[in-house]
N, C-alpha and C. Protein backbone atom coordinates (compact mmCIF):
# COMPACT_ATOMS: atom_id res chain seq x y z
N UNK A 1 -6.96 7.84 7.27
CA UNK A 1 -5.92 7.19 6.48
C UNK A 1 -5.03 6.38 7.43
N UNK A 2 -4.61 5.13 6.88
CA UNK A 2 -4.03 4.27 7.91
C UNK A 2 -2.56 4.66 6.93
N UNK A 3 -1.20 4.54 7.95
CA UNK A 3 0.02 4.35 7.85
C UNK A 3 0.91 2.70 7.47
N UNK A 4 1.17 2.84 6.96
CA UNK A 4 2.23 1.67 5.99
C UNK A 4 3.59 1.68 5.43
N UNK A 5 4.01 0.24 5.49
CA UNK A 5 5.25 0.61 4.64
C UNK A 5 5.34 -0.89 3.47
N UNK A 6 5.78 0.03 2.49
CA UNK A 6 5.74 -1.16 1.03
C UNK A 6 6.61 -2.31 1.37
N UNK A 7 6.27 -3.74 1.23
CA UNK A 7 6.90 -4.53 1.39
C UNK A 7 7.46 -5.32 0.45
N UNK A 8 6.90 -5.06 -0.64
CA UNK A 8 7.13 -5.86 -1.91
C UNK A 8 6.39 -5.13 -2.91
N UNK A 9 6.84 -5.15 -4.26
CA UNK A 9 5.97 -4.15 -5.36
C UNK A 9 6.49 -5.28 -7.06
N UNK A 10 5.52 -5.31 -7.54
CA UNK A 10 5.85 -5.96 -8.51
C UNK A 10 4.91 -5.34 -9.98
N UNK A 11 5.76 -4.19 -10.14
CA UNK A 11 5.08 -2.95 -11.10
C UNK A 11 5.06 -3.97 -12.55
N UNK A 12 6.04 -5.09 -13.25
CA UNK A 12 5.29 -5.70 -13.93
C UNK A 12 4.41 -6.78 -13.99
N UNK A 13 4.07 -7.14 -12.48
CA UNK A 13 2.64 -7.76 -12.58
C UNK A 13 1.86 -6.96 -12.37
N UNK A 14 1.85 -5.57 -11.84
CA UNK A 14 0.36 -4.35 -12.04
C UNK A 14 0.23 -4.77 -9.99
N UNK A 15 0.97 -5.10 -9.13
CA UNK A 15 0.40 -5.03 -7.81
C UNK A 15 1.75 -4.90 -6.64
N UNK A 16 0.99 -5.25 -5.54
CA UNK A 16 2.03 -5.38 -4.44
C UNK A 16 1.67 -5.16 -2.61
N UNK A 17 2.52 -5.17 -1.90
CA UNK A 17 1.55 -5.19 -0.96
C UNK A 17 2.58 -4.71 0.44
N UNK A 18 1.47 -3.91 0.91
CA UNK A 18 1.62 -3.36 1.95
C UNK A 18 1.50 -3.18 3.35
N UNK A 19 2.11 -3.16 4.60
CA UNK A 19 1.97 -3.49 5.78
C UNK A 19 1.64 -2.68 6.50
N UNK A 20 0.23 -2.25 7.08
CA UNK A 20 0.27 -1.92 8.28
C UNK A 20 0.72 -1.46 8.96
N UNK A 21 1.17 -0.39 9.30
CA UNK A 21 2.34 -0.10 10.73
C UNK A 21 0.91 -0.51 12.24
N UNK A 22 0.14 -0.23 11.64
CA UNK A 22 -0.66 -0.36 13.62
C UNK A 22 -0.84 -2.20 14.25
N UNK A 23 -1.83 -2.18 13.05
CA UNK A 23 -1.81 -3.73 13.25
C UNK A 23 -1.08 -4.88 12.80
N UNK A 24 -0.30 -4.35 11.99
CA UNK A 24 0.98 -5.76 11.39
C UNK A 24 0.08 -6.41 9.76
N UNK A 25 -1.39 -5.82 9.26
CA UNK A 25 -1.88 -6.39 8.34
C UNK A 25 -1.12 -6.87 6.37
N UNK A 26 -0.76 -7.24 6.64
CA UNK A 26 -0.50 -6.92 5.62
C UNK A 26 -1.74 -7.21 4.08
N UNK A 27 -1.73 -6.21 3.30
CA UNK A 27 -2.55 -5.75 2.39
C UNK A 27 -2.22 -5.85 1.15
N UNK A 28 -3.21 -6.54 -0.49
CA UNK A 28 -2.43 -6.08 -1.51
C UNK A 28 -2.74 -4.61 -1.69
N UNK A 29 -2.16 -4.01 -3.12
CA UNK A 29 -2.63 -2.91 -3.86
C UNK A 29 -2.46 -3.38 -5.56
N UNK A 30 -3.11 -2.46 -6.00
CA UNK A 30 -3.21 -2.24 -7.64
C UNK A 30 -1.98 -1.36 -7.68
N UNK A 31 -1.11 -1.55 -8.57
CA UNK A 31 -0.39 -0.34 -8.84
C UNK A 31 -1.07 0.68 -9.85
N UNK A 32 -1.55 0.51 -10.55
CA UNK A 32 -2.50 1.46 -11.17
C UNK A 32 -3.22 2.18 -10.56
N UNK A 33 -3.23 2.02 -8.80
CA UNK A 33 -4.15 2.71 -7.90
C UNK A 33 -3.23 4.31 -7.30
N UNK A 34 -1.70 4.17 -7.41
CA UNK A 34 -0.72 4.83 -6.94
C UNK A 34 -0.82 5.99 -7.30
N UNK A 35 -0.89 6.86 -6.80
CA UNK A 35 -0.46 8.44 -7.20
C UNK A 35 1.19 8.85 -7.56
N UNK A 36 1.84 8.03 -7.11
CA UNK A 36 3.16 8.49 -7.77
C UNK A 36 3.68 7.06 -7.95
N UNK A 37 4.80 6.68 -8.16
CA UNK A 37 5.55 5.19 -8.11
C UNK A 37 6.22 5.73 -6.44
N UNK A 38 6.05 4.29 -6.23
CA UNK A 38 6.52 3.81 -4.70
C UNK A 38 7.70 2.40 -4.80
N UNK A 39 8.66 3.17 -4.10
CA UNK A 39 9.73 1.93 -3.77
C UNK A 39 9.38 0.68 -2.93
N UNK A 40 10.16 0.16 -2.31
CA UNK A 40 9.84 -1.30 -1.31
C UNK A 40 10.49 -0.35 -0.45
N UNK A 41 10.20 -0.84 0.97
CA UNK A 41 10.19 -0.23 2.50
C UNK A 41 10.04 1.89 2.18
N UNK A 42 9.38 2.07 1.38
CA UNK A 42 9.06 3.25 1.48
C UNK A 42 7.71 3.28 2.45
N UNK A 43 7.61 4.34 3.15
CA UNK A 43 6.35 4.82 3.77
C UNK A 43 5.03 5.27 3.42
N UNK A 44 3.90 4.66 3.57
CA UNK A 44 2.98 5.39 2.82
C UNK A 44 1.92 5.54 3.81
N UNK A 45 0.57 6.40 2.90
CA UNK A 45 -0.54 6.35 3.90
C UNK A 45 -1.74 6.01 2.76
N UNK A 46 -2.71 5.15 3.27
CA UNK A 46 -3.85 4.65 2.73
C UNK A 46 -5.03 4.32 2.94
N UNK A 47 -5.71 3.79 2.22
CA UNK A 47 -7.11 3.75 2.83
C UNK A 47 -7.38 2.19 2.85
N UNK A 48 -8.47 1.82 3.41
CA UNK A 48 -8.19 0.03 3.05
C UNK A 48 -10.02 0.07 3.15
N UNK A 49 -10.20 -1.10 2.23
CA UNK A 49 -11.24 -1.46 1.83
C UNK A 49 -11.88 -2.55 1.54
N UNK A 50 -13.14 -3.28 2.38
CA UNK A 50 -13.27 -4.96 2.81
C UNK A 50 -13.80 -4.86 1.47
N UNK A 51 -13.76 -6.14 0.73
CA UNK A 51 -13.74 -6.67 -0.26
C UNK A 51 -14.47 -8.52 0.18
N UNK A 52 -15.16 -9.25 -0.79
CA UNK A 52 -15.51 -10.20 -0.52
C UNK A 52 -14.63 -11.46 -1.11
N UNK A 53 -13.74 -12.10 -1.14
CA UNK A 53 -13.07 -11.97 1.20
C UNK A 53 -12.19 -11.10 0.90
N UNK A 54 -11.73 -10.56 2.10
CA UNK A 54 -10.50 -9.88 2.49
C UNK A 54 -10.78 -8.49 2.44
N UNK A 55 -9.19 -7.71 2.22
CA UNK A 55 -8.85 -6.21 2.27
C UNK A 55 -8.14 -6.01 0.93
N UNK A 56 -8.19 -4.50 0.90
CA UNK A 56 -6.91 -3.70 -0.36
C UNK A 56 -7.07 -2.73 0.30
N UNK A 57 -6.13 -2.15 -0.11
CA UNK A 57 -5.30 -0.75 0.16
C UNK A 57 -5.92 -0.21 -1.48
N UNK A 58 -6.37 0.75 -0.82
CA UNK A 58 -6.15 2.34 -1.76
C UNK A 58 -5.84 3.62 -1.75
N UNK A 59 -5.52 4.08 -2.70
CA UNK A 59 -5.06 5.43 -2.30
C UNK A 59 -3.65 5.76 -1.66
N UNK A 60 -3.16 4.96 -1.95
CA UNK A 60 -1.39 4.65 -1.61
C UNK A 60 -0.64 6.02 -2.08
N UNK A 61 -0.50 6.95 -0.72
CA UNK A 61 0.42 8.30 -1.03
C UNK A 61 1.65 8.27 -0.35
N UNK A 62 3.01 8.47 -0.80
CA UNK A 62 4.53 8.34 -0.18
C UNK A 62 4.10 9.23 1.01
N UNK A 63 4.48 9.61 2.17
CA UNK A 63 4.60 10.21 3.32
C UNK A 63 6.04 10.82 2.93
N UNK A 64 5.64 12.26 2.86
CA UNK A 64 6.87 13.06 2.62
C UNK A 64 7.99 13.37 3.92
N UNK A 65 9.27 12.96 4.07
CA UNK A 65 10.31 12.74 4.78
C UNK A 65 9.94 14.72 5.01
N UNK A 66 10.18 14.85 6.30
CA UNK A 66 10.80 16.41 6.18
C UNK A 66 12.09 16.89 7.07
């Protein structure tokens, strides 16, 4: 699972997109893909997946603060 943080979320267009913490990528997502609702600059962890062209993020889970 790669580490991220939400950069933008636009729950009524259904997407949004997410950055990278290692490499700086930034990625869309489905919001319909989310396990919980996610804020903007919240932390997450995900999976990413080549697509013809490009990437997405899936599997977008908050990283619990402790």
């Amino acid at each position: 699972m790669k580490k991220g943080k939400i950069i933008e979320i636009y729950t009524h267009k259904g997407y949004g997109f997410v950055k990278e913490l290692a490499s700086g990528i930034v990625l869309p997502f489905n919001t319909a893909d989310l396990y919980e609702p996610v804020l903007q600059n919240e932390d997450v962890v995900f999976n990413m997946v080549d697509l013809d062209p490009g990437k997405l993020a899936i599997n977008l889970k908050k990283i619990q603060q402790q």
